[in-house]
N, C-alpha and C. Protein backbone atom coordinates (compact mmCIF):
# COMPACT_ATOMS: atom_id res chain seq x y z
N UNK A 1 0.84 -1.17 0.00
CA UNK A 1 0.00 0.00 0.00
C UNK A 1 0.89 1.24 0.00
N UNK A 2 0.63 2.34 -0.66
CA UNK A 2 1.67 3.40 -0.83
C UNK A 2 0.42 4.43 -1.13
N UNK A 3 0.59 5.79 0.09
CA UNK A 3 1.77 5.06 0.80
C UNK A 3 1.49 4.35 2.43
N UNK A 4 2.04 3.98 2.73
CA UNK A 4 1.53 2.79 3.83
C UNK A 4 2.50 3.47 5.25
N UNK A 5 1.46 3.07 6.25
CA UNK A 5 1.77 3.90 7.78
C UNK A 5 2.93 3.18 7.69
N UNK A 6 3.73 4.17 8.79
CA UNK A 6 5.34 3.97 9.29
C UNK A 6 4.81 2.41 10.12
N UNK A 7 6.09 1.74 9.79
CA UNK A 7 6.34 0.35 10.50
C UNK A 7 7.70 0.51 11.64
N UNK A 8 6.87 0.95 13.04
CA UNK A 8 8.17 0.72 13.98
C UNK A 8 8.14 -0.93 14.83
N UNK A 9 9.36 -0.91 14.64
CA UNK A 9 9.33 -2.19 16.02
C UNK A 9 9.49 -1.60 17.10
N UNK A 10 9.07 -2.59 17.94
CA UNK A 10 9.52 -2.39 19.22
C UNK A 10 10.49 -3.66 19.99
N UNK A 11 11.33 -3.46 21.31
CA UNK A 11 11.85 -4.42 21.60
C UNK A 11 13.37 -4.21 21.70
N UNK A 12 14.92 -5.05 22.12
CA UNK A 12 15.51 -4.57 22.18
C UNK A 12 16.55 -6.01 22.16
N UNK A 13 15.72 -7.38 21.47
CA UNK A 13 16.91 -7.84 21.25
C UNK A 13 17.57 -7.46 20.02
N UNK A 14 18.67 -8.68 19.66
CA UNK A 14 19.51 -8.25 18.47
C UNK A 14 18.54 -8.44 17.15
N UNK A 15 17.63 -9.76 17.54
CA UNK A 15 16.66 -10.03 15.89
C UNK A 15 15.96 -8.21 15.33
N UNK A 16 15.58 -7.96 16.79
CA UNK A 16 14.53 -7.06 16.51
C UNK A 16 15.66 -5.91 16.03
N UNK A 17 16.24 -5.13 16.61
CA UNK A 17 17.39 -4.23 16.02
C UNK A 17 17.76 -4.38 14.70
N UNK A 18 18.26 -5.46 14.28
CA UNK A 18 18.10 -6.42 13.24
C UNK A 18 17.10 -5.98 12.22
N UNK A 19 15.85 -6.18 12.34
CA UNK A 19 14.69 -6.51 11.77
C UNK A 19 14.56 -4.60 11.31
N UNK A 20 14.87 -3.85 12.59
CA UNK A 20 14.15 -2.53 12.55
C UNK A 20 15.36 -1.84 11.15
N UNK A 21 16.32 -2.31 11.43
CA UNK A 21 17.54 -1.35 10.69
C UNK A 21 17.26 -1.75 9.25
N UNK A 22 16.73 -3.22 8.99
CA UNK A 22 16.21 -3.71 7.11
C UNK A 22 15.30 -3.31 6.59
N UNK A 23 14.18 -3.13 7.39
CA UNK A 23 13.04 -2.94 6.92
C UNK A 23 12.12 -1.78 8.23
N UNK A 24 12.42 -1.59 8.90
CA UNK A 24 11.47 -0.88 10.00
C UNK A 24 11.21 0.63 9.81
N UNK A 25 10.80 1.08 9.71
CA UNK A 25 10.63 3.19 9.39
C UNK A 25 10.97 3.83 10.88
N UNK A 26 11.04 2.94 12.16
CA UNK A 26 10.89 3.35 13.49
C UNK A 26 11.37 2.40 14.27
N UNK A 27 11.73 2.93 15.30
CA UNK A 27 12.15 1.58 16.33
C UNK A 27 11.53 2.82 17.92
N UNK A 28 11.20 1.51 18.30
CA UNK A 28 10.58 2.34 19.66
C UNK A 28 10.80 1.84 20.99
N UNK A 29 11.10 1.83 21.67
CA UNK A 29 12.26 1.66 23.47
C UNK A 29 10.99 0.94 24.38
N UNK A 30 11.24 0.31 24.90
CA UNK A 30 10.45 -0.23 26.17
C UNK A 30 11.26 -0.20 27.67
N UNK A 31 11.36 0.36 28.57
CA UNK A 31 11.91 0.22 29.87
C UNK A 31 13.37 0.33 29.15
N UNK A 32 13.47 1.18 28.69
CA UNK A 32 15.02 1.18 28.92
C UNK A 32 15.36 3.00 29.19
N UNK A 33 16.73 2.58 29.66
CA UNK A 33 17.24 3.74 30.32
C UNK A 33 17.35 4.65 28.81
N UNK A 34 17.98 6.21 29.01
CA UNK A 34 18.20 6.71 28.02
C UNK A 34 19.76 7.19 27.86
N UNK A 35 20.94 6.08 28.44
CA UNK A 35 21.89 6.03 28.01
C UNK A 35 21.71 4.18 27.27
N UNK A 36 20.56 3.47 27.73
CA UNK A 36 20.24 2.01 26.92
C UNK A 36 19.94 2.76 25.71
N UNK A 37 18.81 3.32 25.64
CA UNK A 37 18.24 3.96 24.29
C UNK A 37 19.28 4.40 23.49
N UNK A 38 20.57 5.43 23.67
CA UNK A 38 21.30 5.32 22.93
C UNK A 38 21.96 4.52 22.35
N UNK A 39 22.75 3.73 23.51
CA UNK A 39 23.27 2.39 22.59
C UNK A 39 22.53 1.67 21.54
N UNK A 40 21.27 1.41 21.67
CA UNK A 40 20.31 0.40 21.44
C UNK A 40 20.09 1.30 19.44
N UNK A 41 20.15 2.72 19.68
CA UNK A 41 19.90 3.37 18.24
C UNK A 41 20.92 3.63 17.74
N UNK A 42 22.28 3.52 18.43
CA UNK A 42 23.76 3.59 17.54
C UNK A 42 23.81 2.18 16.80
N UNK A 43 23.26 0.68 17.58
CA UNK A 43 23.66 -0.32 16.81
C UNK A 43 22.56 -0.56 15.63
N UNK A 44 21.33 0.32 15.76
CA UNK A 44 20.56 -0.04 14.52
C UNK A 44 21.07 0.83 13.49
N UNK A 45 22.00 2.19 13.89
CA UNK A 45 21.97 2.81 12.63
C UNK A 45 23.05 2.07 12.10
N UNK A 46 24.16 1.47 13.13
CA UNK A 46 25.81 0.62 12.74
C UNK A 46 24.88 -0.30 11.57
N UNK A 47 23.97 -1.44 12.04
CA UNK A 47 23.53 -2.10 11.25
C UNK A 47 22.82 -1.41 9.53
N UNK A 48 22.27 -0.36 9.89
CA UNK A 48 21.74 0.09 8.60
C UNK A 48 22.42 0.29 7.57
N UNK A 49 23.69 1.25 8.48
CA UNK A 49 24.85 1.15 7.58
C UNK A 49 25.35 0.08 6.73
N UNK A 50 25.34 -0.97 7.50
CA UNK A 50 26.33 -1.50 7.37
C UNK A 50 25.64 -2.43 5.75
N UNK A 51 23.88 -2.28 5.79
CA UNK A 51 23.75 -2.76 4.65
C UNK A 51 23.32 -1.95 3.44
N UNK A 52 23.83 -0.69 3.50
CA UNK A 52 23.04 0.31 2.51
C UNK A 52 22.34 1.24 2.82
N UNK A 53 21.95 1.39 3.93
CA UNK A 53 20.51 2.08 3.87
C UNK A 53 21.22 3.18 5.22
N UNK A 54 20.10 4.64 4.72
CA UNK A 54 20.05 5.33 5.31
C UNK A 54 19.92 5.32 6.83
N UNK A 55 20.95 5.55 7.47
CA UNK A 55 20.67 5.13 9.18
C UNK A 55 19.89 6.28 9.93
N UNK A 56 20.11 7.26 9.36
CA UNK A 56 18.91 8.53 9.82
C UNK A 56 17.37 8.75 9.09
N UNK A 57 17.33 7.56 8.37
CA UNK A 57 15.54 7.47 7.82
C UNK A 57 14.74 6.30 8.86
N UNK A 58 15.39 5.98 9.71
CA UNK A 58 14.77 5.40 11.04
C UNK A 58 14.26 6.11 12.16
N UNK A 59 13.42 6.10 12.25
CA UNK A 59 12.63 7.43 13.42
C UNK A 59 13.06 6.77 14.86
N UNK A 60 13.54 6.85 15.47
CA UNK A 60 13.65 6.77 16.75
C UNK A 60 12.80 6.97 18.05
N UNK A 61 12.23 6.19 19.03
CA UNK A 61 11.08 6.99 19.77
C UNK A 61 11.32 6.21 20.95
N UNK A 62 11.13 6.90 21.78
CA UNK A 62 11.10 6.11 23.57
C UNK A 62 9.50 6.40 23.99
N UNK A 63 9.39 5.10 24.74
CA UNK A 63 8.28 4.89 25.53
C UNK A 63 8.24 5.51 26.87
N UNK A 64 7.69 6.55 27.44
CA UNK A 64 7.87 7.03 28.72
C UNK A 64 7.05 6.71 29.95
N UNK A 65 7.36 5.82 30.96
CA UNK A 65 6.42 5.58 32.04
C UNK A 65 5.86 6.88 32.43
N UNK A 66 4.70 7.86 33.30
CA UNK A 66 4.82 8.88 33.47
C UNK A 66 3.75 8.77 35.04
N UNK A 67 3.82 9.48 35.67
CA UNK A 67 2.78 9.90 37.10
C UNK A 67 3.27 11.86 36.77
N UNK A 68 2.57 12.30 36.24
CA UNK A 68 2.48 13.45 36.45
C UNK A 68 1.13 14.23 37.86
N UNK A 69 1.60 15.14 38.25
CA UNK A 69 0.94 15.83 39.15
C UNK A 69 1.68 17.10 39.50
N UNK A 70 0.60 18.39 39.99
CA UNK A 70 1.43 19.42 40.61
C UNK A 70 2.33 18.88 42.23
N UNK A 71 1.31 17.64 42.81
CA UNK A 71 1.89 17.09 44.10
C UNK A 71 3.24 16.20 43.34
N UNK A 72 4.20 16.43 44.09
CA UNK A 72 5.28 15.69 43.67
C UNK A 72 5.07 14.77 44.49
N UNK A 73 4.80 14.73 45.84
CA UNK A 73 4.62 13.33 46.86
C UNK A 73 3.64 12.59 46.30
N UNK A 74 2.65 13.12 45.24
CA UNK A 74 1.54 12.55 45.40
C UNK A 74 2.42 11.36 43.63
N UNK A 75 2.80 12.17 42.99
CA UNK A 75 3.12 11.81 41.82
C UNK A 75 4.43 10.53 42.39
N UNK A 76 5.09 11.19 43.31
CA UNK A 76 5.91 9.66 43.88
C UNK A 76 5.68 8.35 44.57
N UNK A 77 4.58 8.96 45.41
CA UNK A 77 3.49 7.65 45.90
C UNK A 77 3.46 7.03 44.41
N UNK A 78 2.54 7.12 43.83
CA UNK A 78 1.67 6.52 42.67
C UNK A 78 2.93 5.58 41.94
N UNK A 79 4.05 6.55 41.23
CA UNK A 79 5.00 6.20 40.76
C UNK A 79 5.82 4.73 41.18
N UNK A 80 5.93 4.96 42.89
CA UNK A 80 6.97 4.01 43.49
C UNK A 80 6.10 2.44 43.60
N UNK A 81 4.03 2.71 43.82
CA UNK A 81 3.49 1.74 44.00
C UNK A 81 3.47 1.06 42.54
N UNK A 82 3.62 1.84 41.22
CA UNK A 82 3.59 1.30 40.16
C UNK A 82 4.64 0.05 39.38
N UNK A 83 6.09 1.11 40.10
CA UNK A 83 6.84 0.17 39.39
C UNK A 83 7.51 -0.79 40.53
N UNK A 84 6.92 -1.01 41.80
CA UNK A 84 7.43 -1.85 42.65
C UNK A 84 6.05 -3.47 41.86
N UNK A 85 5.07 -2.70 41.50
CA UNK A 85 4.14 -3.73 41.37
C UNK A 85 4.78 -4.46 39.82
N UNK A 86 4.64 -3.48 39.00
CA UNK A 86 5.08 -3.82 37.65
C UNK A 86 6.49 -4.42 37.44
N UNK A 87 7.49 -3.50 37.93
CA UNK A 87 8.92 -4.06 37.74
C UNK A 87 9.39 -4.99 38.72
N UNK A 88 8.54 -5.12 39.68
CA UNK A 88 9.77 -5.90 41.15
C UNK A 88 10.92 -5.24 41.82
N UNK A 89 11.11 -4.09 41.06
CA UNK A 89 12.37 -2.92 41.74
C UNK A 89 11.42 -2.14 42.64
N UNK A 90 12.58 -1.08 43.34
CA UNK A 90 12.18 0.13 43.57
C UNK A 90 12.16 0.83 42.82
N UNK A 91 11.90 2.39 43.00
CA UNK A 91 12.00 3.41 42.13
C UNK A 91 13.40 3.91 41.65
N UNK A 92 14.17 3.32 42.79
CA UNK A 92 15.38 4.09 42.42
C UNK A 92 16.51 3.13 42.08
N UNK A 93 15.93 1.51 41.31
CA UNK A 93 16.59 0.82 40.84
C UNK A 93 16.09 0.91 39.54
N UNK A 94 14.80 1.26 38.59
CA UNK A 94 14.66 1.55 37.40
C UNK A 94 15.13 2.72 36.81
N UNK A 95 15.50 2.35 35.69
CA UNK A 95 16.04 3.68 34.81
C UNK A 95 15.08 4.82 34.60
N UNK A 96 15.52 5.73 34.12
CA UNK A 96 15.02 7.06 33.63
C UNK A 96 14.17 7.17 32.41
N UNK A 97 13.06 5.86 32.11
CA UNK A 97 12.25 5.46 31.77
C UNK A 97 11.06 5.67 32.23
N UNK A 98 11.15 5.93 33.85
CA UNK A 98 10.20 6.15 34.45
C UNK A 98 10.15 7.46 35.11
N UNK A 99 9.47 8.74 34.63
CA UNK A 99 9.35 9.74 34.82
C UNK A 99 7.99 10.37 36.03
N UNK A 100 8.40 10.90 36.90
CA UNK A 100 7.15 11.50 37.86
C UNK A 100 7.50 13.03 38.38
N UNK A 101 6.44 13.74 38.68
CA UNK A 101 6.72 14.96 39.38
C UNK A 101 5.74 15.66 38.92
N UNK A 102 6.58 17.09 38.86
CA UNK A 102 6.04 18.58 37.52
C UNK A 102 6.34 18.42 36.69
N UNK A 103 5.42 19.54 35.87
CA UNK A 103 6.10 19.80 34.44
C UNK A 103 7.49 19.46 34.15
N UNK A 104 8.52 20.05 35.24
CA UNK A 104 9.63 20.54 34.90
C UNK A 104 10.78 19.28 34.88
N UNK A 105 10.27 18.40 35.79
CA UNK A 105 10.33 16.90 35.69
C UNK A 105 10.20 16.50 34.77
N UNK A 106 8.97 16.41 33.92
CA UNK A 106 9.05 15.86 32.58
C UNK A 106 9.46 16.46 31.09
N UNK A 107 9.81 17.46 31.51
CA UNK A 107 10.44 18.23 30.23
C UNK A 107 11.83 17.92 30.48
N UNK A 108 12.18 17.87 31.81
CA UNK A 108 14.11 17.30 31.81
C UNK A 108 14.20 15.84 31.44
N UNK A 109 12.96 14.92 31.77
CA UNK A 109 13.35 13.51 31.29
C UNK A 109 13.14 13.31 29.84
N UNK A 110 12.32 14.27 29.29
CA UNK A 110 11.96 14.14 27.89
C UNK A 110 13.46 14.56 27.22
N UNK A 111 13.89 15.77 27.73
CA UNK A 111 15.08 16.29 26.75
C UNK A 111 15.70 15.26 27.07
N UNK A 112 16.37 14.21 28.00
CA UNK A 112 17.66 13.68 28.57
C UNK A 112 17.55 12.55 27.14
N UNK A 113 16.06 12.16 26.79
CA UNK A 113 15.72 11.06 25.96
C UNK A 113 15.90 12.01 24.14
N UNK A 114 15.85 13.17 24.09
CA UNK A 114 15.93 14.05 23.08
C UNK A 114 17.10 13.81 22.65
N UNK A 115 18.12 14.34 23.86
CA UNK A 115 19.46 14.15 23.44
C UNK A 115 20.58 12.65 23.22
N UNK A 116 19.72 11.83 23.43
CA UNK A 116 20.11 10.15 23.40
C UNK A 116 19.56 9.57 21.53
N UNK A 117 19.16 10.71 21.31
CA UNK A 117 18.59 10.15 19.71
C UNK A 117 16.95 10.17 19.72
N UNK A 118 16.22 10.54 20.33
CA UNK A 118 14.55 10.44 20.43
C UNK A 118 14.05 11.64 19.64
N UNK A 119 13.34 11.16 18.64
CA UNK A 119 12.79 12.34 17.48
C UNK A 119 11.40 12.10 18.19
N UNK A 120 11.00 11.05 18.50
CA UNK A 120 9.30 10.82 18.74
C UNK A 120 9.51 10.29 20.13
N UNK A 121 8.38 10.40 21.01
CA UNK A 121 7.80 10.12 22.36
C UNK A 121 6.94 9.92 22.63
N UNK A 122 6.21 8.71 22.70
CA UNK A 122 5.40 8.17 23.58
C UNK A 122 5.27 8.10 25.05
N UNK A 123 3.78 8.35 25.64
CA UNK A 123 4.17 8.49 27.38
C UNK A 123 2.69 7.33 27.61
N UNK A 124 3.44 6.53 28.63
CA UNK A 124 1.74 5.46 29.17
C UNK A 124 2.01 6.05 30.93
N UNK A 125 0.63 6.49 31.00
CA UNK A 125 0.26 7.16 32.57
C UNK A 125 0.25 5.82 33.68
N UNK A 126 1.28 5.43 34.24
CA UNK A 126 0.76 4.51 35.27
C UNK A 126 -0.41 4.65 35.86
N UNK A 127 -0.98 3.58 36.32
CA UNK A 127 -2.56 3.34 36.95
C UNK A 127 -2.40 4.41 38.24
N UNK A 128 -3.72 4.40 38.56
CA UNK A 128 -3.76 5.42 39.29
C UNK A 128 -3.10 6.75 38.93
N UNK A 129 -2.46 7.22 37.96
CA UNK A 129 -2.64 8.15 37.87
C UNK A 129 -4.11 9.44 37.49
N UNK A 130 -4.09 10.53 37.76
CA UNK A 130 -4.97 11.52 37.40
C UNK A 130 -4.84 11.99 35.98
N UNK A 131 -5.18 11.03 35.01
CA UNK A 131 -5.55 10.95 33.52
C UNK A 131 -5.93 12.59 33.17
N UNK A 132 -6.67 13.50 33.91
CA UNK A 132 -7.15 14.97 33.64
C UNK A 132 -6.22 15.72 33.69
N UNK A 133 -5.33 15.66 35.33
CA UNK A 133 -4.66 16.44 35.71
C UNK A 133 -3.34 16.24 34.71
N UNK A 134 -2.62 15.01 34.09
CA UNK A 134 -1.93 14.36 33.38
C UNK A 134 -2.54 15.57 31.64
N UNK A 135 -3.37 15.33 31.38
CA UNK A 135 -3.77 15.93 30.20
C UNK A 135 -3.58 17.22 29.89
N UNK A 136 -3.61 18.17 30.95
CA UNK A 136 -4.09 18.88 31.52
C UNK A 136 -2.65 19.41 31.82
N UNK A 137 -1.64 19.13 32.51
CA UNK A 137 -0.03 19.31 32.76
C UNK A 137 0.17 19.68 31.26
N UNK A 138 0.24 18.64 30.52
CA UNK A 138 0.91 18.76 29.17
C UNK A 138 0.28 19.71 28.27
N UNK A 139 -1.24 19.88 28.11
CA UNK A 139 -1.54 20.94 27.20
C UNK A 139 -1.07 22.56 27.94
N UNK A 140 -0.98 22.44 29.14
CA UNK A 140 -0.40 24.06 29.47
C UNK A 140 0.82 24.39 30.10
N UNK A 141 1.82 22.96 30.13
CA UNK A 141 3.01 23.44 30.40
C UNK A 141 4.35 22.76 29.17
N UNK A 142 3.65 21.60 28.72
CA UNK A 142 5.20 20.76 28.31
C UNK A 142 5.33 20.72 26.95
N UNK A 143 3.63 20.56 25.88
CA UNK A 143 3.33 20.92 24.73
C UNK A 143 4.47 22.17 24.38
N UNK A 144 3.64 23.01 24.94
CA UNK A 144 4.05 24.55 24.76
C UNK A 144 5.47 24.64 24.92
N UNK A 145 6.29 23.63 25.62
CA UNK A 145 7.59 24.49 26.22
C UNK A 145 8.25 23.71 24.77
N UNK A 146 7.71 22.44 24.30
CA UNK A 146 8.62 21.63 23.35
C UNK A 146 8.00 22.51 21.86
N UNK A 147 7.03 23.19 21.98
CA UNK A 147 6.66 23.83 20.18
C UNK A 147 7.19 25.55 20.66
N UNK A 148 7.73 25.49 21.61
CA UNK A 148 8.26 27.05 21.88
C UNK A 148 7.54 28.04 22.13
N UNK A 149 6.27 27.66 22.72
CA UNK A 149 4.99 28.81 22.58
C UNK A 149 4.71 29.00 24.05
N UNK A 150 4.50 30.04 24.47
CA UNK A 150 3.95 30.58 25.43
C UNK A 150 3.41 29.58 26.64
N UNK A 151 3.35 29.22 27.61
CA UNK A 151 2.42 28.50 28.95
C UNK A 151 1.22 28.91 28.49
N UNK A 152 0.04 27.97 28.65
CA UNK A 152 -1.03 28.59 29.18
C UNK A 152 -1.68 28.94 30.49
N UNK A 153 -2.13 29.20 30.91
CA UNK A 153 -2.41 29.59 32.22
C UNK A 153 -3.61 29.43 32.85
């Protein structure tokens, strides 16, 4: 079909890296840190290279855990019950995958993933989070700060 939606993988063994650098338009991060994320998009572009193909026509994108709130305790509660349930760690044994706080919190974890190779970003709200207040953060503080436009207020 042409022209036909972008094909990202996801995943982070070697098949899939593999798979994303021959044929994939995207490759997209699951739980990984964003010094993993780099490595993980230097060896798909090494591979792209290595067979022809453009290593910067691969879109790059990280998956972001997120608990946003103006309460930072409240956004760390939620956060620490999430990934103790989900990961089996604490909070402060998972990578920088997992983002909580303010705005200002998630605009520093977003850039840290910007500057590791991330053109695109995906964010999944751990449970219990406040889905409104979450919506609601981003259309008047983080939107705006990443398209350069004004806060809303």
């Amino acid at each position: 079909q042409k022209p036909h939606p972008p094909i990202f993988f996801g995943g982070k063994s070697e098949a899939i890296l593999r798979a994303t650098a021959e044929m994939g338009d995207g490759w997209i991060s699951w739980a990984l840190s964003s010094s993993e994320f780099k490595e993980k998009i230097s060896r798909i572009r090494d591979i792209a290279k290595s067979i022809g193909r453009d290593p910067y026509s691969i879109k790059p994108a990280c998956c972001l855990i997120v608990s946003v709130s103006e309460d930072y305790s409240a956004a760390r509660r939620i956060a620490e019950h999430y990934v103790t349930n989900f990961f089996g760690k604490s909070l402060d044994k998972v990578g920088d995958f997992v983002i909580y706080g303010k705005a200002d919190d998630y605009i520093d974890g977003i850039e840290r993933f910007i500057r590791a190779g991330a053109t695109h970003v995906a964010f999944r709200p751990m449970r219990n989070s406040n889905i409104s207040e979450f919506i609601s953060i981003f259309k008047k503080k983080i939107i705006p700060y990443f398209k350069g436009e004004p806060e809303e207020h």
